[in-house]
ModelCIF file with pLDDT and N, C-alpha, C, O atoms, coordinates in Angstrom:
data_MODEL
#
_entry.id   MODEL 
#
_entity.id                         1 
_entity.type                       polymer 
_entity.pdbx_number_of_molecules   1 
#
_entity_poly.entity_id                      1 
_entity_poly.type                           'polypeptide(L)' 
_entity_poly.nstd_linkage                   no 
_entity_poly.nstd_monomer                   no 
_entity_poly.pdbx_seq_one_letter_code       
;(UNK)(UNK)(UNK)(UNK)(UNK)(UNK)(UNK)(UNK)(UNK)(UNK)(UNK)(UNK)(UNK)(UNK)(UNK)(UNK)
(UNK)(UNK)(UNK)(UNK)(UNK)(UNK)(UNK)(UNK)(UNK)(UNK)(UNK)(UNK)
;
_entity_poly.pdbx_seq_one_letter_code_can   XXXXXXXXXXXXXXXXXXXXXXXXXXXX 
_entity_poly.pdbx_strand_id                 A 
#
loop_
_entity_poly_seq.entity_id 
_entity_poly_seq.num 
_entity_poly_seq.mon_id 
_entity_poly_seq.hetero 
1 1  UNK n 
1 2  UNK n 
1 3  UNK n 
1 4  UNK n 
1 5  UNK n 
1 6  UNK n 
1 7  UNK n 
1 8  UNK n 
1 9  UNK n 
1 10 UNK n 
1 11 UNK n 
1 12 UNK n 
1 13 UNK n 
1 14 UNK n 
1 15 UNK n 
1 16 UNK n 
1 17 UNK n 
1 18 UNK n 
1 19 UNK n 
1 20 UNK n 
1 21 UNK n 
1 22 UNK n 
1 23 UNK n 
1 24 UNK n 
1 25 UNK n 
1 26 UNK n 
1 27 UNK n 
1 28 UNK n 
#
_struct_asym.id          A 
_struct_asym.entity_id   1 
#
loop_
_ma_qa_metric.id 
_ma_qa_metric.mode 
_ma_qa_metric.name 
_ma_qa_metric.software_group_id 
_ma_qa_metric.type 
1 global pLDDT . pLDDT 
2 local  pLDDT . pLDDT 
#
_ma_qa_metric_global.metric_id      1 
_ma_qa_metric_global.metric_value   88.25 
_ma_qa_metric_global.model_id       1 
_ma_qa_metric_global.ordinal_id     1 
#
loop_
_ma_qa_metric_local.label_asym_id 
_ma_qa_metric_local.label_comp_id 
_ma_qa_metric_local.label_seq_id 
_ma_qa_metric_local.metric_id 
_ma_qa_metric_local.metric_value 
_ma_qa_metric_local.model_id 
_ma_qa_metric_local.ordinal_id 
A UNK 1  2 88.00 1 1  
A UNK 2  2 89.00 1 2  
A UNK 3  2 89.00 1 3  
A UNK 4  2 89.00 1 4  
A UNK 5  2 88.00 1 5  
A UNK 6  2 86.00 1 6  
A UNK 7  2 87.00 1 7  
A UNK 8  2 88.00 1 8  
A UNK 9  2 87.00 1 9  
A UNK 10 2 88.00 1 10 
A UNK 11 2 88.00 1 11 
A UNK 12 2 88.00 1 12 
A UNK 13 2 87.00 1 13 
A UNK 14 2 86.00 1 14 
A UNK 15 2 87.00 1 15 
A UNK 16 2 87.00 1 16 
A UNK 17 2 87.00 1 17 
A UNK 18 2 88.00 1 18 
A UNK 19 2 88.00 1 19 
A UNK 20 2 87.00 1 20 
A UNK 21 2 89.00 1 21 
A UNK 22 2 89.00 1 22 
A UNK 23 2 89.00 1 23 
A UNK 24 2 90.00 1 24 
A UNK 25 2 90.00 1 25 
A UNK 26 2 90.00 1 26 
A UNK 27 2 91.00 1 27 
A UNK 28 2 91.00 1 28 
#
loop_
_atom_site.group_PDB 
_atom_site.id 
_atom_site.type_symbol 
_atom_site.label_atom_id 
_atom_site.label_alt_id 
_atom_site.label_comp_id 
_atom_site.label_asym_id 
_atom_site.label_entity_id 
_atom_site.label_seq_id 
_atom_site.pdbx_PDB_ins_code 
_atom_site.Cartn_x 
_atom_site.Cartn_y 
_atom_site.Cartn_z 
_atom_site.occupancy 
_atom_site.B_iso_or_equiv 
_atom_site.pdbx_formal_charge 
_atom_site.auth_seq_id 
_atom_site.auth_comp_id 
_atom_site.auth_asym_id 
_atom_site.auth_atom_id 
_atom_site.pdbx_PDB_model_num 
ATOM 1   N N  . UNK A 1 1  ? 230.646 108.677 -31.722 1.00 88.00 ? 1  UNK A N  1 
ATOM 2   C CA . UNK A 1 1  ? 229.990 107.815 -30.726 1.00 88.00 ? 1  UNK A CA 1 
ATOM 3   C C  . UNK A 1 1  ? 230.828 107.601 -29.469 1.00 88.00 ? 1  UNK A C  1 
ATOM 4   O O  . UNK A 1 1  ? 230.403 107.739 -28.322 1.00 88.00 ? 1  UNK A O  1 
ATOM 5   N N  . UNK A 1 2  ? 232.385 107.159 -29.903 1.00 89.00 ? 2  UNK A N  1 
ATOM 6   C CA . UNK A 1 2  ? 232.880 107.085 -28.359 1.00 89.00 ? 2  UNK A CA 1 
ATOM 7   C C  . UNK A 1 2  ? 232.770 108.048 -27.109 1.00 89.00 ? 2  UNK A C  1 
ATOM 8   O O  . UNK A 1 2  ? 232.669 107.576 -25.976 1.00 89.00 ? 2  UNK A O  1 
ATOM 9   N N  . UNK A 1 3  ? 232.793 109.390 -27.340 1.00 89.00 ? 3  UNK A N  1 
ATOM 10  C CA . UNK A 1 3  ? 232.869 109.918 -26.774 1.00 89.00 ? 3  UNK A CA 1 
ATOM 11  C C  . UNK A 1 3  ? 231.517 110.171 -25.801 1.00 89.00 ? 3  UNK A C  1 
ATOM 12  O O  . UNK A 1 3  ? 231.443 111.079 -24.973 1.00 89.00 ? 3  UNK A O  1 
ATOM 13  N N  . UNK A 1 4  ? 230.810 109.505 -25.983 1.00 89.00 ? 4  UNK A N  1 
ATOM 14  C CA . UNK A 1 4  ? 229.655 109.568 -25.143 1.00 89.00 ? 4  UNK A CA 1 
ATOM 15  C C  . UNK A 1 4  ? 230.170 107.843 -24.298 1.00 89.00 ? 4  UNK A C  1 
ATOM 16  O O  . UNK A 1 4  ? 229.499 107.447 -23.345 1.00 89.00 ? 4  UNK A O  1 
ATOM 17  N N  . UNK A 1 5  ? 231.173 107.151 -24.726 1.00 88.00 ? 5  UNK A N  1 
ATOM 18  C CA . UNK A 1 5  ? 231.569 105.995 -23.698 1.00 88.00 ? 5  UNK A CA 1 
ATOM 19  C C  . UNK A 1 5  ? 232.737 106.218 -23.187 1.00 88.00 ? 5  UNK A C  1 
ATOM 20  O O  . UNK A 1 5  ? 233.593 105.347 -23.037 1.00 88.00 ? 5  UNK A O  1 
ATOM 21  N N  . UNK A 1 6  ? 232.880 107.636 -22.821 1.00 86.00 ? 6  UNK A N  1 
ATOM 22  C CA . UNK A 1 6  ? 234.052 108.101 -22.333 1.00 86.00 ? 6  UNK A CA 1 
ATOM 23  C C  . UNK A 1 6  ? 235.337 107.477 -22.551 1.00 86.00 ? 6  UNK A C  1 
ATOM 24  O O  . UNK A 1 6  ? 235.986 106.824 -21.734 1.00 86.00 ? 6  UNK A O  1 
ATOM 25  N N  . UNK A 1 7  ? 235.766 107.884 -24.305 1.00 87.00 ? 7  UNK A N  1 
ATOM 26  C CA . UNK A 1 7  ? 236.770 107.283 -25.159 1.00 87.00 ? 7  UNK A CA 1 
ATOM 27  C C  . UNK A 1 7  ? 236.941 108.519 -25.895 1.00 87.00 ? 7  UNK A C  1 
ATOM 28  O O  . UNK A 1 7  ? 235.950 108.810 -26.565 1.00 87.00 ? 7  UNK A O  1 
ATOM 29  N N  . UNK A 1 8  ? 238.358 109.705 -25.998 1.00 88.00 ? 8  UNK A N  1 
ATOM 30  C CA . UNK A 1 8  ? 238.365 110.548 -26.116 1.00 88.00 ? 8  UNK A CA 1 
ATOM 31  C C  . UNK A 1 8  ? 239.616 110.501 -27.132 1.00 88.00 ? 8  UNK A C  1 
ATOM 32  O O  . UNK A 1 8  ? 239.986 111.434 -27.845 1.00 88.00 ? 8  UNK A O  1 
ATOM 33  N N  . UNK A 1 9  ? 240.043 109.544 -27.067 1.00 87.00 ? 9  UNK A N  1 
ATOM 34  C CA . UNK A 1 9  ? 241.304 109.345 -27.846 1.00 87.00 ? 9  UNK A CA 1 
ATOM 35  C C  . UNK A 1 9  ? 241.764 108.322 -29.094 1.00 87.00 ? 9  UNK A C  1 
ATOM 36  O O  . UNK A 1 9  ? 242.872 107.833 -29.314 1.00 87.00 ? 9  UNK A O  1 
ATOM 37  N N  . UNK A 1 10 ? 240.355 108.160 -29.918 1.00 88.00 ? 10 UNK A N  1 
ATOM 38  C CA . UNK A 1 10 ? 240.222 107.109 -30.821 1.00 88.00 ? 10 UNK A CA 1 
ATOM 39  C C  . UNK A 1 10 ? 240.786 107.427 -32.068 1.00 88.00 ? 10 UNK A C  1 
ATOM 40  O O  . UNK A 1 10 ? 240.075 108.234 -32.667 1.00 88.00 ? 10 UNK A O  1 
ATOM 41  N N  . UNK A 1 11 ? 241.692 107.132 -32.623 1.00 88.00 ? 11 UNK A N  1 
ATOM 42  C CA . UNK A 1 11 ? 242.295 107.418 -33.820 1.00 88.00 ? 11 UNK A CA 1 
ATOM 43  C C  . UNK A 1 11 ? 242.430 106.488 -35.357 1.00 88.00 ? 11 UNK A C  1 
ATOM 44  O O  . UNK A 1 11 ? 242.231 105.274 -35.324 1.00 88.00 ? 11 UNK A O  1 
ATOM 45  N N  . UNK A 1 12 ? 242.600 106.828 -35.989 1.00 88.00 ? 12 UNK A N  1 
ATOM 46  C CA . UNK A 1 12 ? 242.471 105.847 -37.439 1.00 88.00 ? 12 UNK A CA 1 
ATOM 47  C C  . UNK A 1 12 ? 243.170 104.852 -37.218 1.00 88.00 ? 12 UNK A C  1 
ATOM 48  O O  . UNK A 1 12 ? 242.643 103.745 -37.330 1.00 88.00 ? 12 UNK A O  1 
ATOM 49  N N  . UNK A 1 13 ? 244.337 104.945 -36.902 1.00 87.00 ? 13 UNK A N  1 
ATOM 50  C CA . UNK A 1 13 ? 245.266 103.771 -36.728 1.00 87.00 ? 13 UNK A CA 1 
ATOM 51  C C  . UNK A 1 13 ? 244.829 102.548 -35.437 1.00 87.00 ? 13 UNK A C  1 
ATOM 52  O O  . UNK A 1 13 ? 245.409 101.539 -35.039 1.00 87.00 ? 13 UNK A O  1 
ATOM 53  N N  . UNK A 1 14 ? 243.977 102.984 -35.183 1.00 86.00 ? 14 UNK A N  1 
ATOM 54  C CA . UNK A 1 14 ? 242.868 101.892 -34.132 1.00 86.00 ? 14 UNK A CA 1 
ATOM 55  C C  . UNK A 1 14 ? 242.006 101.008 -35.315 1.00 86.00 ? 14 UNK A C  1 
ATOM 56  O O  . UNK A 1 14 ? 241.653 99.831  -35.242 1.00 86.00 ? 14 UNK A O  1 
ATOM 57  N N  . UNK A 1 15 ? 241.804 101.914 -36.356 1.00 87.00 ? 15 UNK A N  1 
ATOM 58  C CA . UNK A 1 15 ? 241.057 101.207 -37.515 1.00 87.00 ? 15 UNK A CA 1 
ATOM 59  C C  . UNK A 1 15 ? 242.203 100.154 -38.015 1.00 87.00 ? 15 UNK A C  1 
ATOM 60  O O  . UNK A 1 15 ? 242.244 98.973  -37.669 1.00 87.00 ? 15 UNK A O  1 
ATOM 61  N N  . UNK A 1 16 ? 243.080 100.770 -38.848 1.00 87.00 ? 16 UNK A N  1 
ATOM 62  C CA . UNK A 1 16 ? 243.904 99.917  -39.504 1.00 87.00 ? 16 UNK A CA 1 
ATOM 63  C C  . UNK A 1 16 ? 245.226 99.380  -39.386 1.00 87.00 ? 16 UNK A C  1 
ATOM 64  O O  . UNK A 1 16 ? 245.968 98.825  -40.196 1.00 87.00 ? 16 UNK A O  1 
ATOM 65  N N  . UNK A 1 17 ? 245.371 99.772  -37.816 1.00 87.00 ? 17 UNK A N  1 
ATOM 66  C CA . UNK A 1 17 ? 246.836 98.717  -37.697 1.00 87.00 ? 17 UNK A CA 1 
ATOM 67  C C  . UNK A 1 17 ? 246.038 98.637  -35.758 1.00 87.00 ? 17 UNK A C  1 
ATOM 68  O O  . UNK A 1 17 ? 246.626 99.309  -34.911 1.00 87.00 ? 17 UNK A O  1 
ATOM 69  N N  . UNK A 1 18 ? 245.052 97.987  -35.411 1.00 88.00 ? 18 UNK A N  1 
ATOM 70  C CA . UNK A 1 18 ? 244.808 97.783  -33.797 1.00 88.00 ? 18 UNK A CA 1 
ATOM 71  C C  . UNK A 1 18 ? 245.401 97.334  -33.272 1.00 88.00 ? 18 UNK A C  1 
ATOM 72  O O  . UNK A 1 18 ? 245.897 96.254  -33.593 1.00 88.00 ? 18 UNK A O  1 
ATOM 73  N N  . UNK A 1 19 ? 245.801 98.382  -31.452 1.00 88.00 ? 19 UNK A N  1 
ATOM 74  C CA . UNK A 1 19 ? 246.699 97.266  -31.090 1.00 88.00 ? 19 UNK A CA 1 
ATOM 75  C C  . UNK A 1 19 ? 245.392 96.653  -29.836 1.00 88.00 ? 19 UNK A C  1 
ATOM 76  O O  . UNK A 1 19 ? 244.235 97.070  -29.797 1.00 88.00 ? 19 UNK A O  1 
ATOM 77  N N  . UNK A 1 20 ? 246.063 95.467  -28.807 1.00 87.00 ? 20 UNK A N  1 
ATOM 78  C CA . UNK A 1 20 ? 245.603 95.026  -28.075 1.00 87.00 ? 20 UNK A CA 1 
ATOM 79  C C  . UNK A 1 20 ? 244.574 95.898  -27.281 1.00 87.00 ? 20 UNK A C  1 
ATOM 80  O O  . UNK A 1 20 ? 243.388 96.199  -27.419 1.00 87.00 ? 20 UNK A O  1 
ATOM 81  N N  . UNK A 1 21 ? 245.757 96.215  -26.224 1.00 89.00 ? 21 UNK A N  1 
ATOM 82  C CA . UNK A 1 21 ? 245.067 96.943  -25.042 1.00 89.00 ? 21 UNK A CA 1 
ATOM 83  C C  . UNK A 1 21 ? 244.590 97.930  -25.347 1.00 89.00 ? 21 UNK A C  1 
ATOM 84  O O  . UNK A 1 21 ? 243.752 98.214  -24.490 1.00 89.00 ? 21 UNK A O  1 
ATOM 85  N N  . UNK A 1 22 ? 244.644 98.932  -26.383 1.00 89.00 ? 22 UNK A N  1 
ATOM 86  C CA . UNK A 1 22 ? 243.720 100.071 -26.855 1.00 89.00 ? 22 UNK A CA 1 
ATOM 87  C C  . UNK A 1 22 ? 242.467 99.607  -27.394 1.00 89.00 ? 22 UNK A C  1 
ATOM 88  O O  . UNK A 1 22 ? 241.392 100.184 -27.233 1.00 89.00 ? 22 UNK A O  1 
ATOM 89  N N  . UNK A 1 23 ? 242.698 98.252  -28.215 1.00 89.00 ? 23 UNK A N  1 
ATOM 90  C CA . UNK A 1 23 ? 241.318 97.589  -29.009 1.00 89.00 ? 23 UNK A CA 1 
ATOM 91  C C  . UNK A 1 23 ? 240.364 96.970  -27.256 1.00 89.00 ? 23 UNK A C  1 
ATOM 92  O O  . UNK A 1 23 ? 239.249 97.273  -26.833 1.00 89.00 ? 23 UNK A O  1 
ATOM 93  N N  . UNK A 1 24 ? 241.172 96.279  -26.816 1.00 90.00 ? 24 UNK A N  1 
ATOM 94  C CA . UNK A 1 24 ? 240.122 96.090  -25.279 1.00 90.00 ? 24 UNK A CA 1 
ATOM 95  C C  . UNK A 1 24 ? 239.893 96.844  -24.690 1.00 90.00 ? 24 UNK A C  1 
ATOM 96  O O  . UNK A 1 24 ? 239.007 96.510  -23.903 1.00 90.00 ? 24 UNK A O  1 
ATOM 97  N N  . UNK A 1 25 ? 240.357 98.305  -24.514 1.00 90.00 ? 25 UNK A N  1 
ATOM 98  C CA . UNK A 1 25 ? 239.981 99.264  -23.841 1.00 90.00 ? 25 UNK A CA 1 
ATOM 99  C C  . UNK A 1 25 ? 238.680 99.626  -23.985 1.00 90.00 ? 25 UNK A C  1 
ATOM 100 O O  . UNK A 1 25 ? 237.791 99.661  -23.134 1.00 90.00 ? 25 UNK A O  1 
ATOM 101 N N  . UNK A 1 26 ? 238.634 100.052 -25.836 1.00 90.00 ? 26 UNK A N  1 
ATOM 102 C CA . UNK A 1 26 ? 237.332 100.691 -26.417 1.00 90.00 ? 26 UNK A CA 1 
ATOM 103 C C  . UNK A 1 26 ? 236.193 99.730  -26.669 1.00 90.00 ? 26 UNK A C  1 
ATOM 104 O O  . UNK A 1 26 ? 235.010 99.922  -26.950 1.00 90.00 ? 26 UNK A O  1 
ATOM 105 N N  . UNK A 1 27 ? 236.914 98.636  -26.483 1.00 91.00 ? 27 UNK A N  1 
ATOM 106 C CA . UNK A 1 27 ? 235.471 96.758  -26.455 1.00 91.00 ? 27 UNK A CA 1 
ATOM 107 C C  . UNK A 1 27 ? 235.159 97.280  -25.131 1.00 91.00 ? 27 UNK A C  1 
ATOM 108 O O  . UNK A 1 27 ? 233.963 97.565  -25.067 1.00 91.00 ? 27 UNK A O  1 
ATOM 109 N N  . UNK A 1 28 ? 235.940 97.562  -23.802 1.00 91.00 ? 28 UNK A N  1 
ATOM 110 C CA . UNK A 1 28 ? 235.295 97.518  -22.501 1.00 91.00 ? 28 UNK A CA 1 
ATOM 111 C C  . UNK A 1 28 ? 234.416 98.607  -22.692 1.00 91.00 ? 28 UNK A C  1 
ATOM 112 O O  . UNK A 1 28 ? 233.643 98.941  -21.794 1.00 91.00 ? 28 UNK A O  1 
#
């Protein structure tokens, strides 16, 4: 799905250890 919200770089560790500004990036 991200990649149609021009988010090309989403990785597991976004799942289970999120950080901030990558987690608000992919919320924006």
């Amino acid at each position: 799905f991200l990649p149609m919200c021009l988010v090309y770089d989403f990785s597991l560790n976004d799942l289970l250890a999120p950080k901030k500004q990558k987690t608000l990036t992919v919320l924006s």
